[in-house]
PDB file of N, CA and C in Angstrom:
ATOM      1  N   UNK A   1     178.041  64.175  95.388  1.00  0.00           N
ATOM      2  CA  UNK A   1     179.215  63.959  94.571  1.00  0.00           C
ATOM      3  C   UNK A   1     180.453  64.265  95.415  1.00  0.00           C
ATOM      4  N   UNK A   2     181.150  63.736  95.453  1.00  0.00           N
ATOM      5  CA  UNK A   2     182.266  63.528  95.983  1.00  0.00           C
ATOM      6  C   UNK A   2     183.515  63.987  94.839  1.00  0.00           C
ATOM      7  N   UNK A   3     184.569  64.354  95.201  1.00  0.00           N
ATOM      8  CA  UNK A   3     185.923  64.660  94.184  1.00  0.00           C
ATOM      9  C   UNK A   3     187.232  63.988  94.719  1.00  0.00           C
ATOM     10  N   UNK A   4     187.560  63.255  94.045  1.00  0.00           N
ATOM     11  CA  UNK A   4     188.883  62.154  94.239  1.00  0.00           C
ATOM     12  C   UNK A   4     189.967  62.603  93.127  1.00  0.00           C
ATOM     13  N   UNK A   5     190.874  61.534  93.006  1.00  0.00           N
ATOM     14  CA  UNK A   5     191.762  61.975  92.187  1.00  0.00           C
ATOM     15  C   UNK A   5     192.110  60.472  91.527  1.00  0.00           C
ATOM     16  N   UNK A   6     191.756  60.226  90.712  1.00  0.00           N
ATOM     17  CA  UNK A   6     192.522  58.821  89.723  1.00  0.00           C
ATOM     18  C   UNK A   6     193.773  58.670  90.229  1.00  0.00           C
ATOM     19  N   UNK A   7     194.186  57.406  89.780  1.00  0.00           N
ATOM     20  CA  UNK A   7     195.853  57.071  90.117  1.00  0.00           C
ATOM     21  C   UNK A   7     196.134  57.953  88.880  1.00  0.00           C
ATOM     22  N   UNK A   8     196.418  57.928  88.105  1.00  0.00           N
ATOM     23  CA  UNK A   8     197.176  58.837  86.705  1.00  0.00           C
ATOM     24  C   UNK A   8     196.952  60.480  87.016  1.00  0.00           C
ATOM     25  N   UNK A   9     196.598  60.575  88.476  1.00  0.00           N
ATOM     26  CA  UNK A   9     196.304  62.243  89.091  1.00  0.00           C
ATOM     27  C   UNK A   9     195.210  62.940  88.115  1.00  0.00           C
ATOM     28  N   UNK A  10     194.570  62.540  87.413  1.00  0.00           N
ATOM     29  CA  UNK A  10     193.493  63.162  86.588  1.00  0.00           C
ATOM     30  C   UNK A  10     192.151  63.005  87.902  1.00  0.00           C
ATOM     31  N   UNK A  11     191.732  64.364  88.105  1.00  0.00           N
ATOM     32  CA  UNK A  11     190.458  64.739  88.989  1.00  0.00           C
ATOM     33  C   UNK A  11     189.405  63.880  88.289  1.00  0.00           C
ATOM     34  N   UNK A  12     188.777  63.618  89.379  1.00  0.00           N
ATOM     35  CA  UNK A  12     187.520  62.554  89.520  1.00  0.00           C
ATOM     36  C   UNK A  12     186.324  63.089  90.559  1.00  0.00           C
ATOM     37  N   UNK A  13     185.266  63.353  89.856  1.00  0.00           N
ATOM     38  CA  UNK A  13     183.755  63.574  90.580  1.00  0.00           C
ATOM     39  C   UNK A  13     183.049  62.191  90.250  1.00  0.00           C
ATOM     40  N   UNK A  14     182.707  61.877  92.114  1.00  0.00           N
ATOM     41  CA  UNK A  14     182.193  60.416  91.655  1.00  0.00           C
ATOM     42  C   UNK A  14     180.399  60.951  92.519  1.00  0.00           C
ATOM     43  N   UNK A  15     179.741  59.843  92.611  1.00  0.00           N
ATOM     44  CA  UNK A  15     178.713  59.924  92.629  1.00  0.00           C
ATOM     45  C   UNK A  15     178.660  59.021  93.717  1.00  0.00           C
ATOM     46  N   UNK A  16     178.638  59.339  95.632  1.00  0.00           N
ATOM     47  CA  UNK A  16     179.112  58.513  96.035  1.00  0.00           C
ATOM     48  C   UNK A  16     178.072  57.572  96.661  1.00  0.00           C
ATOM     49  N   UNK A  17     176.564  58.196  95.966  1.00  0.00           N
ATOM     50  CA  UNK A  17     175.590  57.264  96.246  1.00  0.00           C
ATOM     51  C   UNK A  17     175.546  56.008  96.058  1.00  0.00           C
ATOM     52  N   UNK A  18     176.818  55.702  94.561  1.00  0.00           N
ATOM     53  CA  UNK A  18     176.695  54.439  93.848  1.00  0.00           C
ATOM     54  C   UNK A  18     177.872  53.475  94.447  1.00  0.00           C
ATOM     55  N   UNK A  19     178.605  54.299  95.140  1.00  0.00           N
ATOM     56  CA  UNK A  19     179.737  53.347  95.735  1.00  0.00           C
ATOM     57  C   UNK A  19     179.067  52.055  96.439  1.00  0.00           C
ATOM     58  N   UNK A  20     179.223  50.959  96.273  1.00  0.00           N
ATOM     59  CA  UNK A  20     179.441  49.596  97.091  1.00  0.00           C
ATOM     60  C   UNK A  20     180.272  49.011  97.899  1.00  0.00           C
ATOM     61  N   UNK A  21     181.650  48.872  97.218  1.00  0.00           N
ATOM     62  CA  UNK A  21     182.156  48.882  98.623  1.00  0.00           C
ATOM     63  C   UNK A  21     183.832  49.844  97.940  1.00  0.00           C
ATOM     64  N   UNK A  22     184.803  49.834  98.900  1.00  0.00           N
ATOM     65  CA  UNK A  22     186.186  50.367  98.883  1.00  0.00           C
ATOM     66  C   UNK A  22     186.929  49.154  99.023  1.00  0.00           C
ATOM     67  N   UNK A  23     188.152  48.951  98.589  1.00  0.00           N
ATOM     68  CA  UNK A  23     189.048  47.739  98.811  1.00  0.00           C
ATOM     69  C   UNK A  23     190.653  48.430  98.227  1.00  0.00           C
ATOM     70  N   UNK A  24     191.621  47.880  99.251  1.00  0.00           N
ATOM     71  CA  UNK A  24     193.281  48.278  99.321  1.00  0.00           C
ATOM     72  C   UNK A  24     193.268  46.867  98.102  1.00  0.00           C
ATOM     73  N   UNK A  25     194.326  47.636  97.357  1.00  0.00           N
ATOM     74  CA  UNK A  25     195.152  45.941  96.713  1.00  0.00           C
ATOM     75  C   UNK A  25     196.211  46.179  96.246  1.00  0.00           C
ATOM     76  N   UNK A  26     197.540  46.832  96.043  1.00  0.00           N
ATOM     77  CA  UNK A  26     197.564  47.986  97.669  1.00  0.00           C
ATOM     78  C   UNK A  26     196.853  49.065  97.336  1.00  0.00           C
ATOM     79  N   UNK A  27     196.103  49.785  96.130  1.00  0.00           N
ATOM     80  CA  UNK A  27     196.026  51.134  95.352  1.00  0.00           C
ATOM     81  C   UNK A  27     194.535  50.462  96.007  1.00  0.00           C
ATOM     82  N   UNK A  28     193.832  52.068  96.003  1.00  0.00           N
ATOM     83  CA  UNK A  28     192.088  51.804  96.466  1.00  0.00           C
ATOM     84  C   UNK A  28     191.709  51.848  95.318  1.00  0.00           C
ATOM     85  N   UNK A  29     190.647  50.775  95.171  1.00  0.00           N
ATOM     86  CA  UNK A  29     189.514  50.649  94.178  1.00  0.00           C
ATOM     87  C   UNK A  29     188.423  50.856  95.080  1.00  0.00           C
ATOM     88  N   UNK A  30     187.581  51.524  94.244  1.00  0.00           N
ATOM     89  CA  UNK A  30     186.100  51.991  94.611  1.00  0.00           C
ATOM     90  C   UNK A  30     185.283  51.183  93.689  1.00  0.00           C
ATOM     91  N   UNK A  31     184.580  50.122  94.093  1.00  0.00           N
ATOM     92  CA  UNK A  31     183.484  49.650  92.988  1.00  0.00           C
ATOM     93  C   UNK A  31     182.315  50.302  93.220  1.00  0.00           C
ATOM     94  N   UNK A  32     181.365  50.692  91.981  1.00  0.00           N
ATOM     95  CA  UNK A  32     180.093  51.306  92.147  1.00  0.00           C
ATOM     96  C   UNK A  32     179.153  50.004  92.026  1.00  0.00           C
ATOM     97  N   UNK A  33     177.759  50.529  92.164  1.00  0.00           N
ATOM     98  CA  UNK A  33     176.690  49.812  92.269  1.00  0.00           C
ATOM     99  C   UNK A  33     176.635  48.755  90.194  1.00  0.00           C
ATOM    100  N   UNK A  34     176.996  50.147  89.818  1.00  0.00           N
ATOM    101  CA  UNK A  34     176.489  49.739  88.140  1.00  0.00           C
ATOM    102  C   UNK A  34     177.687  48.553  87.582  1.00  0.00           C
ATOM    103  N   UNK A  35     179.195  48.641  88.380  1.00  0.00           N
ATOM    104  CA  UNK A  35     179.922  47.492  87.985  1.00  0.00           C
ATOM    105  C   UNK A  35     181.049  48.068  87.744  1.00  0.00           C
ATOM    106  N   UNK A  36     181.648  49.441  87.622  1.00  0.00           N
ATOM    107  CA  UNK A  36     182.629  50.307  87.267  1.00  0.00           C
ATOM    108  C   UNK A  36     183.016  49.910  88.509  1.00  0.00           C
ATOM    109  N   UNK A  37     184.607  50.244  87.783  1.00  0.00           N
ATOM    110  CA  UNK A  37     185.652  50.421  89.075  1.00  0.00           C
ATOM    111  C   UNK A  37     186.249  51.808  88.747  1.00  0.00           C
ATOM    112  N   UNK A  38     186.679  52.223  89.786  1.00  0.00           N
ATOM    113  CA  UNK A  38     187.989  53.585  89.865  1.00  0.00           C
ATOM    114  C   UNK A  38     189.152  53.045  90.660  1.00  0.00           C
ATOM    115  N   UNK A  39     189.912  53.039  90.094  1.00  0.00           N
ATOM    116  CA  UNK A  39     191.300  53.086  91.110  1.00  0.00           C
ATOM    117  C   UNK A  39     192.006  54.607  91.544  1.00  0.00           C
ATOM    118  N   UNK A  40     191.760  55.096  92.583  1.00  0.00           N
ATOM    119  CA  UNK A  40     191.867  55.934  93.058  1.00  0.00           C
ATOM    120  C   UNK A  40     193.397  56.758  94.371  1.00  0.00           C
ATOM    121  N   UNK A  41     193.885  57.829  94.121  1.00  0.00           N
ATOM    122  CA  UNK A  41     195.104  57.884  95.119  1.00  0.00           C
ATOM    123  C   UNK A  41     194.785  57.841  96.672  1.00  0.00           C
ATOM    124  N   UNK A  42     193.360  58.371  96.806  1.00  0.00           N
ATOM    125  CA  UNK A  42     193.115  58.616  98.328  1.00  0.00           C
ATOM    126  C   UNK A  42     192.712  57.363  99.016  1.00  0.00           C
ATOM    127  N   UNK A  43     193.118  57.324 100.061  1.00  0.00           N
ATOM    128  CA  UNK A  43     193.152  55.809 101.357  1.00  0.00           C
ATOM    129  C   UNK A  43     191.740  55.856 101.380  1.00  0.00           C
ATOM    130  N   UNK A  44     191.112  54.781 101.982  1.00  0.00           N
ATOM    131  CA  UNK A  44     190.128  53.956 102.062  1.00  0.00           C
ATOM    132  C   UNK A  44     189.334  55.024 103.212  1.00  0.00           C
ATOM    133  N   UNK A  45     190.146  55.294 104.238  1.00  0.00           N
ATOM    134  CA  UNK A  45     189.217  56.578 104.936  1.00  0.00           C
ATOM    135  C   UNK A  45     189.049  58.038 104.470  1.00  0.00           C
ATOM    136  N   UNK A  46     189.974  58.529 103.538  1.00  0.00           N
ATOM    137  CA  UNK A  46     189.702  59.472 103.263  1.00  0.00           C
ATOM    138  C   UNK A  46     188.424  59.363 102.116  1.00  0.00           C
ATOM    139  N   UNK A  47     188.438  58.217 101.245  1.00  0.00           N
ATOM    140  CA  UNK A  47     187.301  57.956 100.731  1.00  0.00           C
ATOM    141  C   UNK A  47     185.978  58.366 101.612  1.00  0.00           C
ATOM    142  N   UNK A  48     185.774  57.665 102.546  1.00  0.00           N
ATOM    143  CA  UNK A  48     184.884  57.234 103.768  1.00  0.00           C
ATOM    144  C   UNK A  48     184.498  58.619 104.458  1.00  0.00           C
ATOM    145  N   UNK A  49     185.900  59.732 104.847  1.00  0.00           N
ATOM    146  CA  UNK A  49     185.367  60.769 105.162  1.00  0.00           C
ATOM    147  C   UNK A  49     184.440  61.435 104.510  1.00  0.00           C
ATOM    148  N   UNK A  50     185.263  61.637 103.226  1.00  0.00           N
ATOM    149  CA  UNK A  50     184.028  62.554 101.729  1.00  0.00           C
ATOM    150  C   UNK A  50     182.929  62.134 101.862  1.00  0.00           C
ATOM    151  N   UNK A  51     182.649  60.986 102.022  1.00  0.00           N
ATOM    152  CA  UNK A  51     181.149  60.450 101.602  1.00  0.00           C
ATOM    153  C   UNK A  51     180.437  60.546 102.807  1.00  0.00           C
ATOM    154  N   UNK A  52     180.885  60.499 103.767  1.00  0.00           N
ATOM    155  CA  UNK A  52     180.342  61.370 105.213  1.00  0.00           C
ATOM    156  C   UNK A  52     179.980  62.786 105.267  1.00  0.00           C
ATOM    157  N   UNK A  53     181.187  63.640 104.504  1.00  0.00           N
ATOM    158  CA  UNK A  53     181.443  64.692 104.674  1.00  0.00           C
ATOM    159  C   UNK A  53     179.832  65.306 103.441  1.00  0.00           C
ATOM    160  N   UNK A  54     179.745  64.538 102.526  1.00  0.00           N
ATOM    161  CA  UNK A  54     178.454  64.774 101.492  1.00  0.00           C
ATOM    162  C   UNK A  54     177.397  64.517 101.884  1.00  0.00           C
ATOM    163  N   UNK A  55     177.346  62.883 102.547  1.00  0.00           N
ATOM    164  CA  UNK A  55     175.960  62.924 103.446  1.00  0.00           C
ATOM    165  C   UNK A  55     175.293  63.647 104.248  1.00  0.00           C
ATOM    166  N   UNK A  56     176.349  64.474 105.446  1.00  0.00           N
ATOM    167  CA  UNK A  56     175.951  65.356 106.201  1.00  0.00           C
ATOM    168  C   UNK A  56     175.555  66.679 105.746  1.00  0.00           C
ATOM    169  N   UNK A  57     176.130  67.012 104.402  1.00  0.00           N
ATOM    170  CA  UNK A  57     175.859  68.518 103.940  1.00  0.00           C
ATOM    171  C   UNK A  57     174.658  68.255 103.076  1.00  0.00           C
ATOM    172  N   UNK A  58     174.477  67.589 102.635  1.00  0.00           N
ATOM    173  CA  UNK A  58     172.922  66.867 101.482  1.00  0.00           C
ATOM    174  C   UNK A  58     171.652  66.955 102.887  1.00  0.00           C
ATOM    175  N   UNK A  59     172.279  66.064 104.148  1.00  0.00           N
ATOM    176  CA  UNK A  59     171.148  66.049 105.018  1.00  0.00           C
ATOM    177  C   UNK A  59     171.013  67.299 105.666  1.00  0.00           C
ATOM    178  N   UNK A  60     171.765  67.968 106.079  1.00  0.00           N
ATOM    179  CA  UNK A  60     171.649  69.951 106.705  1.00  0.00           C
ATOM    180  C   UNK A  60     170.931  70.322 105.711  1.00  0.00           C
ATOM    181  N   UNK A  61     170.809  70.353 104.594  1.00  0.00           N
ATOM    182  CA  UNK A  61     169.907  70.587 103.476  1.00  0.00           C
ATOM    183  C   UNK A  61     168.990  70.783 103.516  1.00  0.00           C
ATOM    184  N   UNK A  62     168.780  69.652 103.921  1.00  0.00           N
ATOM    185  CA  UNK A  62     166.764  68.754 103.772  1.00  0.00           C
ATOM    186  C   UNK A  62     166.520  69.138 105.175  1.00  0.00           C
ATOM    187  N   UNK A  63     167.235  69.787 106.130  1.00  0.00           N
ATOM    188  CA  UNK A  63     166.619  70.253 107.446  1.00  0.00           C
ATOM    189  C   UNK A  63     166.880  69.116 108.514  1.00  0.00           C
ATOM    190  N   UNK A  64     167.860  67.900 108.544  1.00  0.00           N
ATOM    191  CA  UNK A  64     168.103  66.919 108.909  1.00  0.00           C
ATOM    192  C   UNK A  64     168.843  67.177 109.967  1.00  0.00           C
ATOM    193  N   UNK A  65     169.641  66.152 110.851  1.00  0.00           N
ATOM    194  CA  UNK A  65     170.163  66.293 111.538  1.00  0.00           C
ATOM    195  C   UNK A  65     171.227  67.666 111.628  1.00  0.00           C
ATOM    196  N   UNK A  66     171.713  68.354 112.923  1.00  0.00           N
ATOM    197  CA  UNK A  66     172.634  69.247 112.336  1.00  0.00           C
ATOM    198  C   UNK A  66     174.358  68.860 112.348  1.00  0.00           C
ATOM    199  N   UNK A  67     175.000  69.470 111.959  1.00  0.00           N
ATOM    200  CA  UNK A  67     176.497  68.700 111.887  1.00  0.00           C
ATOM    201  C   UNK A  67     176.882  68.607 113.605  1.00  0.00           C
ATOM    202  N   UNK A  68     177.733  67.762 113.933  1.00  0.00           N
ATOM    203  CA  UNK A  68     178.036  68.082 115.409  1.00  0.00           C
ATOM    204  C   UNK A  68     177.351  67.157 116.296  1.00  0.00           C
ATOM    205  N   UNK A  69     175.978  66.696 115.503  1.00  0.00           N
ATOM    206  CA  UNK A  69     175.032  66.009 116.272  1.00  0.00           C
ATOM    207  C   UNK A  69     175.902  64.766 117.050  1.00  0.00           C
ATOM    208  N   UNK A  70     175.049  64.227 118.151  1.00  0.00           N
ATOM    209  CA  UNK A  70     175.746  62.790 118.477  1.00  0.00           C
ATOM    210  C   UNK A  70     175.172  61.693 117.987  1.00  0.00           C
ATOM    211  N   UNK A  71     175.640  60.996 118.181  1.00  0.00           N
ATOM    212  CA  UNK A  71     175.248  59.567 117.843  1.00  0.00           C
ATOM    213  C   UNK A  71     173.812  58.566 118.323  1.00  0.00           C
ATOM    214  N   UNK A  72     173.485  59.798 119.464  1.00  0.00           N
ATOM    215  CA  UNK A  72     172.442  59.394 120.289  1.00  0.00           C
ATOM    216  C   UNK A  72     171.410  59.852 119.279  1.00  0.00           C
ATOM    217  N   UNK A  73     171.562  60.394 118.334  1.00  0.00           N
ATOM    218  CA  UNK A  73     170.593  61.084 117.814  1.00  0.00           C
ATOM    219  C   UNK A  73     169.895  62.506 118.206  1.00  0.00           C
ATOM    220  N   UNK A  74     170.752  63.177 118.709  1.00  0.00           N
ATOM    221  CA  UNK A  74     170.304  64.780 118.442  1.00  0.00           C
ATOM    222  C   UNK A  74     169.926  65.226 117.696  1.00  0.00           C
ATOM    223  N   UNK A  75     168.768  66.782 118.046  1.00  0.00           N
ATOM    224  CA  UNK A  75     168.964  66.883 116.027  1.00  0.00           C
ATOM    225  C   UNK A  75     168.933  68.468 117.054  1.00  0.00           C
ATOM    226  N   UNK A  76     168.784  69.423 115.827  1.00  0.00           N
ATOM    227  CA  UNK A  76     168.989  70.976 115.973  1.00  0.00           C
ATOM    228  C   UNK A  76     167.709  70.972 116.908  1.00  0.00           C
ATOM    229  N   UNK A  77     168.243  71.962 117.636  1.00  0.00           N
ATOM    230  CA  UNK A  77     166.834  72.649 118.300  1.00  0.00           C
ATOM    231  C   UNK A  77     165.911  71.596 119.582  1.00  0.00           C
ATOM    232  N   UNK A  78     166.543  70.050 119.638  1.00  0.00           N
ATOM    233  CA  UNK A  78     165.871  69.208 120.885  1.00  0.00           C
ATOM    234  C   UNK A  78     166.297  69.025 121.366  1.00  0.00           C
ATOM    235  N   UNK A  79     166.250  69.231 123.149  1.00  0.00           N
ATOM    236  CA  UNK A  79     166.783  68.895 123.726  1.00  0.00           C
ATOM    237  C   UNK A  79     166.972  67.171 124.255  1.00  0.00           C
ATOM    238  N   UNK A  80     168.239  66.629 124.465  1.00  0.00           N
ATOM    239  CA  UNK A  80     167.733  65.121 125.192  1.00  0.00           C
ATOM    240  C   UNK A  80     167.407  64.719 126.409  1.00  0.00           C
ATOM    241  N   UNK A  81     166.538  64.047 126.804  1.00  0.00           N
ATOM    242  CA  UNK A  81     165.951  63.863 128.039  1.00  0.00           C
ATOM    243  C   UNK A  81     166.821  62.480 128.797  1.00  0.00           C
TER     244      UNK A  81
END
């Protein structure tokens, strides 16, 4: 879950598993999977960070990659050859 803020500044916990895609028009809309929209105050990357920022703490969780990792695919504790 992620926390945004509506355009009318009323706090928003979204669920950012269901997001599909983000789109400027100029205000961000977030469409979900189920067909809802949010129009939302935060830019299209700060969207993008959160839902990064949730993926990575959901996956440290489950014992997954650790934060920091590279792109090469590190994980905690292996070294790369």
């Amino acid at each position: 879950m992620i926390r945004l803020t509506r355009i009318n500044r009323v706090p928003l916990v979204l669920n950012a598993d269901l997001i599909e895609h983000v789109e400027v028009t100029p205000d961000t809309v977030i469409s979900l999977t189920t067909g809802q929209k949010f129009v939302v105050l935060e830019t299209p990357e700060e969207v993008i960070e959160r839902v990064i920022e949730y993926r990575r703490a959901i996956n440290e969780r489950a014992g997954g990659p650790a934060a920091g990792a590279s792109d090469r695919g590190e994980k905690k504790g292996v070294d790369s050859v």
